[in-house]
Protein backbone atom coordinates (compact mmCIF):
# COMPACT_ATOMS: atom_id res chain seq x y z
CA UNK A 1 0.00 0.00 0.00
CA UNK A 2 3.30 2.04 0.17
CA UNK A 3 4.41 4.02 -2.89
CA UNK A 4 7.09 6.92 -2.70
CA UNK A 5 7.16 10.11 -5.44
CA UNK A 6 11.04 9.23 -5.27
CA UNK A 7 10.61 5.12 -6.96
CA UNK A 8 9.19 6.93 -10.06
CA UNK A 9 12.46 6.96 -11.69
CA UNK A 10 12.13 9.16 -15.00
CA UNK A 11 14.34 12.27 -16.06
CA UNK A 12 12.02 15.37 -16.96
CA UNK A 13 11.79 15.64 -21.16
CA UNK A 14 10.52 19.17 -21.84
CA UNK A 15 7.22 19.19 -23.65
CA UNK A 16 7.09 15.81 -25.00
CA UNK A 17 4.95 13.76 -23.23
CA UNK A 18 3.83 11.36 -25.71
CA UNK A 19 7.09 9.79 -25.58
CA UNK A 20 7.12 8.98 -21.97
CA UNK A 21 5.79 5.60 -21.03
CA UNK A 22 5.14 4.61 -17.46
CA UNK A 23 5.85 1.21 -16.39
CA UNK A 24 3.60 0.94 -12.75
CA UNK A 25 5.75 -2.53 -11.25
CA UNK A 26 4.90 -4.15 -8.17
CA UNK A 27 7.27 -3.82 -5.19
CA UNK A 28 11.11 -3.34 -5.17
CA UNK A 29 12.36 -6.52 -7.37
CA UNK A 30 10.19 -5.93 -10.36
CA UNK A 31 10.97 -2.02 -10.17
CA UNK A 32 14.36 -3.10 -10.05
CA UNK A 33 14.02 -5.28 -13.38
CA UNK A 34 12.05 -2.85 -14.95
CA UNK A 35 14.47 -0.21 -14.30
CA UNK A 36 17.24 -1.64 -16.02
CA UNK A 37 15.29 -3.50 -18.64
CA UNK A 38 13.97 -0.05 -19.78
CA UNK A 39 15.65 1.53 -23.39
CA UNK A 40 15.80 4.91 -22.35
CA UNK A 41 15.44 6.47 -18.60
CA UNK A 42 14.52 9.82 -20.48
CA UNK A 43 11.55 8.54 -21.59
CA UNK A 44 10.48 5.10 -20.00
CA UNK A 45 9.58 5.74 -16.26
CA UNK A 46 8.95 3.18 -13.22
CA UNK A 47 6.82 3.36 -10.74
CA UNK A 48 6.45 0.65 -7.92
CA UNK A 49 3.51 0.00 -5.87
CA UNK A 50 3.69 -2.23 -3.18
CA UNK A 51 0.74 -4.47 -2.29
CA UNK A 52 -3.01 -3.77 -3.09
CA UNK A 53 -4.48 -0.53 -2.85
CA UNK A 54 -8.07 0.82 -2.31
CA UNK A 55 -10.39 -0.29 -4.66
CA UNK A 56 -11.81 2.56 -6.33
CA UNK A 57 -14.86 1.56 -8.13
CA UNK A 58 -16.82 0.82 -4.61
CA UNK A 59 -14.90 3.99 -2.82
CA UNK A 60 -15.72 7.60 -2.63
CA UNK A 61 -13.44 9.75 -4.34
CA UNK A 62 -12.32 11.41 -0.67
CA UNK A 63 -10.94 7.74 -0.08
CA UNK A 64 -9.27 7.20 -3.21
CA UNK A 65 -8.14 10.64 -2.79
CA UNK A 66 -6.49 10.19 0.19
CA UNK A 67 -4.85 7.43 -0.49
CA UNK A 68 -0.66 7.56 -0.85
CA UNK A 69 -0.11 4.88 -3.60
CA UNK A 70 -3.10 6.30 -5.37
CA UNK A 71 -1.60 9.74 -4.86
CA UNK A 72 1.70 8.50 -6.54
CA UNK A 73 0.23 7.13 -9.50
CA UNK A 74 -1.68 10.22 -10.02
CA UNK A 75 1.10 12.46 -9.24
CA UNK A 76 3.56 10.64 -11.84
CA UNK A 77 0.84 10.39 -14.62
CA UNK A 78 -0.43 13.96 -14.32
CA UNK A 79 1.48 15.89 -11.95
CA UNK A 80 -1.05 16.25 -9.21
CA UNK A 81 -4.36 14.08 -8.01
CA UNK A 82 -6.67 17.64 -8.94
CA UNK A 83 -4.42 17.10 -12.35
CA UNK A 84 -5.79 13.61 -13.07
CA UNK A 85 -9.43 14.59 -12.27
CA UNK A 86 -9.00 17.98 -14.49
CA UNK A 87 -7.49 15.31 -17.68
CA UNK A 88 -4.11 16.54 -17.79
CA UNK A 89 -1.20 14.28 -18.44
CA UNK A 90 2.65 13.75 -18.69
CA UNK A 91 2.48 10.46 -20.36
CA UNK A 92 2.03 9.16 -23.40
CA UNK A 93 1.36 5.68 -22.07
CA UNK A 94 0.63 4.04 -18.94
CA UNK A 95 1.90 0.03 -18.69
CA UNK A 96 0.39 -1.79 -16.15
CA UNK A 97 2.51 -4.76 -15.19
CA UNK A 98 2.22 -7.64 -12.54
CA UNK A 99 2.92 -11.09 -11.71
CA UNK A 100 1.77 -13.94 -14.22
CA UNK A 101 -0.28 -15.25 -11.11
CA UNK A 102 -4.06 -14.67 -9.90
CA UNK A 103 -2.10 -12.10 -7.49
CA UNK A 104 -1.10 -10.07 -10.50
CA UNK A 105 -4.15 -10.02 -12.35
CA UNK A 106 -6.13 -8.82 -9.55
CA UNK A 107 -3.50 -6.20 -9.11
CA UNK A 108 -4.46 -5.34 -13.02
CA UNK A 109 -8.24 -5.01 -12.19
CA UNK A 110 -7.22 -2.77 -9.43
CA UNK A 111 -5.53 -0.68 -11.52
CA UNK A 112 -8.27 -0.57 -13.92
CA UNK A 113 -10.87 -0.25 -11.84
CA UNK A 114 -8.32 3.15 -10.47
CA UNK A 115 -8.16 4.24 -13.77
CA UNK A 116 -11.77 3.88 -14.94
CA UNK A 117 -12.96 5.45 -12.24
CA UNK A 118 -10.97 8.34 -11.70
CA UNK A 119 -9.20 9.13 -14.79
CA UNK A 120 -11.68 7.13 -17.98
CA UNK A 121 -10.38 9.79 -20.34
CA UNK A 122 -6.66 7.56 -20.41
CA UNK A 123 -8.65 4.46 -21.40
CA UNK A 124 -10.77 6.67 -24.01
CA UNK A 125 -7.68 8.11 -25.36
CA UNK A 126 -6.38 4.69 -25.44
CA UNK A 127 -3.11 5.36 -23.12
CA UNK A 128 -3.25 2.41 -20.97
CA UNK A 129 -1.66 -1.04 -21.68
CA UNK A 130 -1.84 -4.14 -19.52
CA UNK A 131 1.67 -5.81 -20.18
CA UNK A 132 0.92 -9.21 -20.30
CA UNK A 133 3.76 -11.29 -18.21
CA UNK A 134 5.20 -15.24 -18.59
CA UNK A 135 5.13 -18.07 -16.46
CA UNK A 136 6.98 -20.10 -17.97
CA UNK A 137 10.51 -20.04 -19.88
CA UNK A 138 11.76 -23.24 -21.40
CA UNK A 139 15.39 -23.24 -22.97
CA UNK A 140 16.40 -26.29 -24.96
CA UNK A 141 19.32 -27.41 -23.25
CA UNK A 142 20.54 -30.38 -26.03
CA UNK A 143 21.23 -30.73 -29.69
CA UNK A 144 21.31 -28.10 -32.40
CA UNK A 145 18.80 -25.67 -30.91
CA UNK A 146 20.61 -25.84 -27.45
CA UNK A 147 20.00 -22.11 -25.97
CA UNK A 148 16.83 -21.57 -27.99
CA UNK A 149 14.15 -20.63 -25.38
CA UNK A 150 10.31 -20.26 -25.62
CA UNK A 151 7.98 -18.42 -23.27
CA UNK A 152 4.61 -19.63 -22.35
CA UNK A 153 1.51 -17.77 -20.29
CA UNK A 154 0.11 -20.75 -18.61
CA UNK A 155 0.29 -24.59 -18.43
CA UNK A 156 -1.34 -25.67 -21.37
CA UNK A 157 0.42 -23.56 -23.60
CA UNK A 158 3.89 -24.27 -22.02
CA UNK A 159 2.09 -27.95 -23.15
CA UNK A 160 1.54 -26.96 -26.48
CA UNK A 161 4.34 -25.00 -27.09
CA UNK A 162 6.72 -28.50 -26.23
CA UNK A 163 4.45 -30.63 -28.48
CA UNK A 164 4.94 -27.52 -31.98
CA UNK A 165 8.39 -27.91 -31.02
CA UNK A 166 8.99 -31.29 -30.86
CA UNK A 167 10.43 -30.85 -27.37
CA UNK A 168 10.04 -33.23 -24.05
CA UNK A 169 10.28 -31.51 -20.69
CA UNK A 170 13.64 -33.29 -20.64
CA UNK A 171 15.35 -31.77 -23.10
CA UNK A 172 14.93 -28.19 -21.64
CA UNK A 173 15.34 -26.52 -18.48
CA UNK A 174 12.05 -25.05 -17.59
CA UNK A 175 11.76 -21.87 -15.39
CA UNK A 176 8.70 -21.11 -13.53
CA UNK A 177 8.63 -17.07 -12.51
CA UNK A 178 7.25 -16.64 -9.19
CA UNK A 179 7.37 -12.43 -10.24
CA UNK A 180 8.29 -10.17 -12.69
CA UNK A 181 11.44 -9.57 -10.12
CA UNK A 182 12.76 -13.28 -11.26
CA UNK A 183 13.43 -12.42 -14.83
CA UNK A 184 16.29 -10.66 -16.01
CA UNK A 185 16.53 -8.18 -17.63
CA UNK A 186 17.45 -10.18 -20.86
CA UNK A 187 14.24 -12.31 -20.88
């Protein structure tokens, strides 16, 4: 429920603020992957949020107001929380990300449910992005394609991904992320 003005690590770009994308993380070790997976720390910010925060499609607006990791998100999208209810913005786009788990996806519809309720006009103008996350890596660890890897979402595709690829379990070492703080920067 924590979030600090100071883990929003992006340089100021002048007047260009469709080039900024916001990457909101969950907690320290996926702010610190995002932060050095990012291109360019002029224009690719992170923000990290840790745990859940207030729901805001069954709060009052006081509550949501009030509230310092909803604060932070509205201060580093729009300056200010009277910013975000007035429509302004400093981003061009605003990437949700979160664990591959049930965790993380409720974290999404928190988000969402933030954004649609307090600020629709980003989902109108069609700013936000939900960043979609593996579960699963497999690298080939045998033969010719030894180093090859493949990333699945779920189970069944890491299932169906083996099969296409005429792959056992066996033959690769399979990775299963616990967070978005597990995987490297490379991945």
């Amino acid at each position: 429920k924590k979030a600090d003005h100071k883990d929003c690590y992006l340089a100021t770009t002048g007047n260009n603020t469709e080039a900024i994308e916001l990457f909101v993380v969950e907690g320290d070790s996926a702010g610190g992957a995002a932060k050095y997976a990012r291109q360019c720390s002029k224009t690719q910010g992170v923000l990290k949020l840790r745990g859940k925060y207030l729901n805001c499609a069954r709060s009052k607006l006081h509550a949501c107001a009030s509230n310092k990791a909803i604060n932070a998100l509205a201060t580093a999208i729009s300056g200010s929380m009277e910013a975000l209810l007035e429509g302004r913005c400093r981003i061009g786009k605003l990437m949700l990300t979160s664990d591959a788990d049930s965790d993380g996806s409720h974290i999404n519809l928190l988000h969402l449910a933030l954004i649609d309720s307090l600020a629709p006009w980003l989902l109108e103008q069609g700013r936000v992005y939900v960043v979609q996350t593996p579960l699963y890596k497999a690298q080939v660890r045998t033969g010719k394609r030894a180093g090859d890897h493949f990333f699945a979402f779920d189970h069944k595709e890491l299932e169906a991904i083996l099969k296409r690829e005429k792959l056992t379990a066996a033959q690769c070492n399979l990775t299963r992320f616990k967070g978005l703080g597990e995987m490297n920067s490379g991945d």
